[in-house]
C-alpha atoms as a PDB file:
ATOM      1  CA  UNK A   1       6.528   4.102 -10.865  1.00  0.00           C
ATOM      2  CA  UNK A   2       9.511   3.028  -8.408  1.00  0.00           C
ATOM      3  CA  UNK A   3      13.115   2.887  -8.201  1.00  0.00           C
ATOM      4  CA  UNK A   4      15.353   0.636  -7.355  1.00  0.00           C
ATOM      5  CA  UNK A   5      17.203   2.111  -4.384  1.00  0.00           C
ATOM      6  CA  UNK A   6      18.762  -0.703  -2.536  1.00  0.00           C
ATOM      7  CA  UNK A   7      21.260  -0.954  -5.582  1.00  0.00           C
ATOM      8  CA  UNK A   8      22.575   2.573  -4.907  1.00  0.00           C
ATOM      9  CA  UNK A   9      25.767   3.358  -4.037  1.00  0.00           C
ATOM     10  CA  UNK A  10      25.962   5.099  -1.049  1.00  0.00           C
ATOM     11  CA  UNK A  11      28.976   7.028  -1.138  1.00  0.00           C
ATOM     12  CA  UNK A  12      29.146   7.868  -4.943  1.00  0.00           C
ATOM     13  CA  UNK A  13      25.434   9.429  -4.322  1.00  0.00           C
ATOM     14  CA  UNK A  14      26.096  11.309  -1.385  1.00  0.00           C
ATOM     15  CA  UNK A  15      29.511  13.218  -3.084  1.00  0.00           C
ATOM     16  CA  UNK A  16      27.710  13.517  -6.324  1.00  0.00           C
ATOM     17  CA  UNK A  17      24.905  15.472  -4.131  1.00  0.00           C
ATOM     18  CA  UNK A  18      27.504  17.426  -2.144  1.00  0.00           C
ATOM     19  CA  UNK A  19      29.191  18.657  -5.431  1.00  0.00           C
ATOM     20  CA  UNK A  20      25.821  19.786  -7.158  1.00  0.00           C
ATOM     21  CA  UNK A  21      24.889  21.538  -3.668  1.00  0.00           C
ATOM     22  CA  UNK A  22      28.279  23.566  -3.664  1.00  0.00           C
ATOM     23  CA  UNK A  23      26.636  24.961  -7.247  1.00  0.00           C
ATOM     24  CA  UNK A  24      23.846  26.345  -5.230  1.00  0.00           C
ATOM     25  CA  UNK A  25      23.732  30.013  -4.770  1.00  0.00           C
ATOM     26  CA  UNK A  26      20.869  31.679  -3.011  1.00  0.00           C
ATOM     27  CA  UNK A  27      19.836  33.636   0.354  1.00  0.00           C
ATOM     28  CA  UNK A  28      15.710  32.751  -0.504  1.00  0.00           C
ATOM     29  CA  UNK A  29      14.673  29.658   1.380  1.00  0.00           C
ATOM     30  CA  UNK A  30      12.218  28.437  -1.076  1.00  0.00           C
ATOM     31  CA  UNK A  31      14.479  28.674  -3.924  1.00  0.00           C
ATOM     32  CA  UNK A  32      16.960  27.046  -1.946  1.00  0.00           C
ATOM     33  CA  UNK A  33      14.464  24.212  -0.897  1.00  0.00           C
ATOM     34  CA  UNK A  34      13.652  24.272  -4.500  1.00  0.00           C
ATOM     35  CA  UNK A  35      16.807  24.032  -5.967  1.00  0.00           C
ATOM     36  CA  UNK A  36      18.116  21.354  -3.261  1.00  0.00           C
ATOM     37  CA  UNK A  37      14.639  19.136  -4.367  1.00  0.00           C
ATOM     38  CA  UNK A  38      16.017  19.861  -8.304  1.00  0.00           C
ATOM     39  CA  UNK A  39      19.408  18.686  -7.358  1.00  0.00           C
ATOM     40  CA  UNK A  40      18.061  15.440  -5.089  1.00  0.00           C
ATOM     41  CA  UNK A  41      16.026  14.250  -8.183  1.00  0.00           C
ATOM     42  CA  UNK A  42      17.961  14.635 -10.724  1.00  0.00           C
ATOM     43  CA  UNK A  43      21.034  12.901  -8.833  1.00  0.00           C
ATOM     44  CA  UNK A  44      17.995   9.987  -7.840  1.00  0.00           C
ATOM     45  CA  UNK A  45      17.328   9.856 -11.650  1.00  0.00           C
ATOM     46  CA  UNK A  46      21.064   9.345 -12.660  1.00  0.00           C
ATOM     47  CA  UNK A  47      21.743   6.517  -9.467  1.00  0.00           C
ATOM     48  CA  UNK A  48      17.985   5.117  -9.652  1.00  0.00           C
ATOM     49  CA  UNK A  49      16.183   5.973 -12.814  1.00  0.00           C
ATOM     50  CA  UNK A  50      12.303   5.573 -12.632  1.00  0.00           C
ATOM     51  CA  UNK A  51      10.751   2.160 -13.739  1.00  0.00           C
ATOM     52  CA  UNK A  52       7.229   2.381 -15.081  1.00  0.00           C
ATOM     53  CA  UNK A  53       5.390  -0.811 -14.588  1.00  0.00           C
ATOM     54  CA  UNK A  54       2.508  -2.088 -16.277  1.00  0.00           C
ATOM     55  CA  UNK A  55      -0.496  -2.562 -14.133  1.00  0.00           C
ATOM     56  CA  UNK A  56      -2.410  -5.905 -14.172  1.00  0.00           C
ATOM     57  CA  UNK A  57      -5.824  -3.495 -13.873  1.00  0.00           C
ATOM     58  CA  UNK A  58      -8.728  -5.069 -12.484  1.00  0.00           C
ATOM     59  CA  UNK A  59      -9.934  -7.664 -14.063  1.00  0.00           C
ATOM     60  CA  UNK A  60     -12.727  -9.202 -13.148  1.00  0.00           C
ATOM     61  CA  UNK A  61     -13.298 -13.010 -13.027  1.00  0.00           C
ATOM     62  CA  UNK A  62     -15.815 -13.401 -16.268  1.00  0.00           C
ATOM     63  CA  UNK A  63     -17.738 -16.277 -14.283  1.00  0.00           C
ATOM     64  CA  UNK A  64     -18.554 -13.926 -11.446  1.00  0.00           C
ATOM     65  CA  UNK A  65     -21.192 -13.002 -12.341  1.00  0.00           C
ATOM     66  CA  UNK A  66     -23.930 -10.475 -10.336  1.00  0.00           C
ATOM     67  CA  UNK A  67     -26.116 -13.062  -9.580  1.00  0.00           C
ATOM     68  CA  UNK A  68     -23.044 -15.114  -8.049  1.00  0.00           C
ATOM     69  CA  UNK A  69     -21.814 -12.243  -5.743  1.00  0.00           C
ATOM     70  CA  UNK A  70     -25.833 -11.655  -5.007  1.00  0.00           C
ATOM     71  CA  UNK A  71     -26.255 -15.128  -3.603  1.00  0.00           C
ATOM     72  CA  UNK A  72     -22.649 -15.188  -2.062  1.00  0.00           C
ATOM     73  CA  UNK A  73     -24.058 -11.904   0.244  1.00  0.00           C
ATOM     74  CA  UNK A  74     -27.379 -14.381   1.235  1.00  0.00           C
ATOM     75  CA  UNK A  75     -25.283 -17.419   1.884  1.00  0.00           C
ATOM     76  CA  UNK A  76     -23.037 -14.922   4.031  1.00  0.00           C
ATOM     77  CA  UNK A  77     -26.161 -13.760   5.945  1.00  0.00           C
ATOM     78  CA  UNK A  78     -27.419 -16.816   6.637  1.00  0.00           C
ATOM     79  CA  UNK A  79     -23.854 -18.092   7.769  1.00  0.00           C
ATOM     80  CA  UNK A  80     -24.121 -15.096   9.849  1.00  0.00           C
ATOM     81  CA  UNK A  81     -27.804 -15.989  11.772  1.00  0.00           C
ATOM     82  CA  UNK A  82     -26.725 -19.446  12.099  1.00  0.00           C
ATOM     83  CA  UNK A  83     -23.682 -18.730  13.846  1.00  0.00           C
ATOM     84  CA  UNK A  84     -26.050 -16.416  15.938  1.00  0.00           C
ATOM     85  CA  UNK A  85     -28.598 -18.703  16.719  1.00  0.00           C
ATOM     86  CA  UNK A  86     -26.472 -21.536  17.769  1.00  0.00           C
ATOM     87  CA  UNK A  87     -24.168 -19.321  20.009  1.00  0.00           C
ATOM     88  CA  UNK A  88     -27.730 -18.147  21.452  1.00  0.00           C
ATOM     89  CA  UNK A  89     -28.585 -22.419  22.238  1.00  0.00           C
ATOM     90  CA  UNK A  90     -25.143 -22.799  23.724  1.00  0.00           C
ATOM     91  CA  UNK A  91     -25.649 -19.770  25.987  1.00  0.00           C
ATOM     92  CA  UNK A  92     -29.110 -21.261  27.004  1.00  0.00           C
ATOM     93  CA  UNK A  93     -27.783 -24.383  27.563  1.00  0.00           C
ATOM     94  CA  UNK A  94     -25.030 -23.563  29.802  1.00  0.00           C
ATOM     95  CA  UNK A  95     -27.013 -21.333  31.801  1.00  0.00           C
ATOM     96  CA  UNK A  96     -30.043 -23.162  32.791  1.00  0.00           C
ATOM     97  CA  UNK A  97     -28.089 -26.719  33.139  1.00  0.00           C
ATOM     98  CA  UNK A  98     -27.315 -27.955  36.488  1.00  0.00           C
ATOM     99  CA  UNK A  99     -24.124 -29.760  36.317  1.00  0.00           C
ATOM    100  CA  UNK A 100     -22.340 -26.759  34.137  1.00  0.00           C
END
């Protein structure tokens, strides 16, 4: 659902809200609050009527499969310890060399 509110105009909303709010006539707050909301969307559905748009879903790729996300988690693990253990060599190196 949207609407398309940057096509509005401006000035022929805001008098078309002030008339229907004259037509108001009530000393509750909530029906007042109520009627005001009434009176915002239908003016909203006159300047900017709903659009319902068709979702794309979620589709899945059909050649990912669970054995392809299975080994993309390993590979990402591995990645992971790699990263680690060469991090770990450059530490070692840089603290036990004598020119660095």
């Amino acid at each position: 659902m949207s609407r398309t509110l940057k096509d509005i105009d401006v000035e022929k909303f805001a008098s078309s809200i002030k008339e229907a709010v004259k037509c108001i006539d009530s000393d509750d707050p909530l029906t007042l609050l109520h009627r005001y909301s009434q009176v915002i969307e239908s003016t909203l559905d006159v300047f900017a009527p709903v659009k319902f748009r068709k979702s794309k879903g979620n589709h899945p790729n059909p050649w990912y499969t669970d054995v392809i996300h299975f080994e993309r988690i390993l590979r990402r693990k591995a990645e992971r310890k790699y990263v680690k253990q060469v991090l770990k060599l450059i530490d070692n190196y840089s603290n036990h060399n004598p020119r660095g």
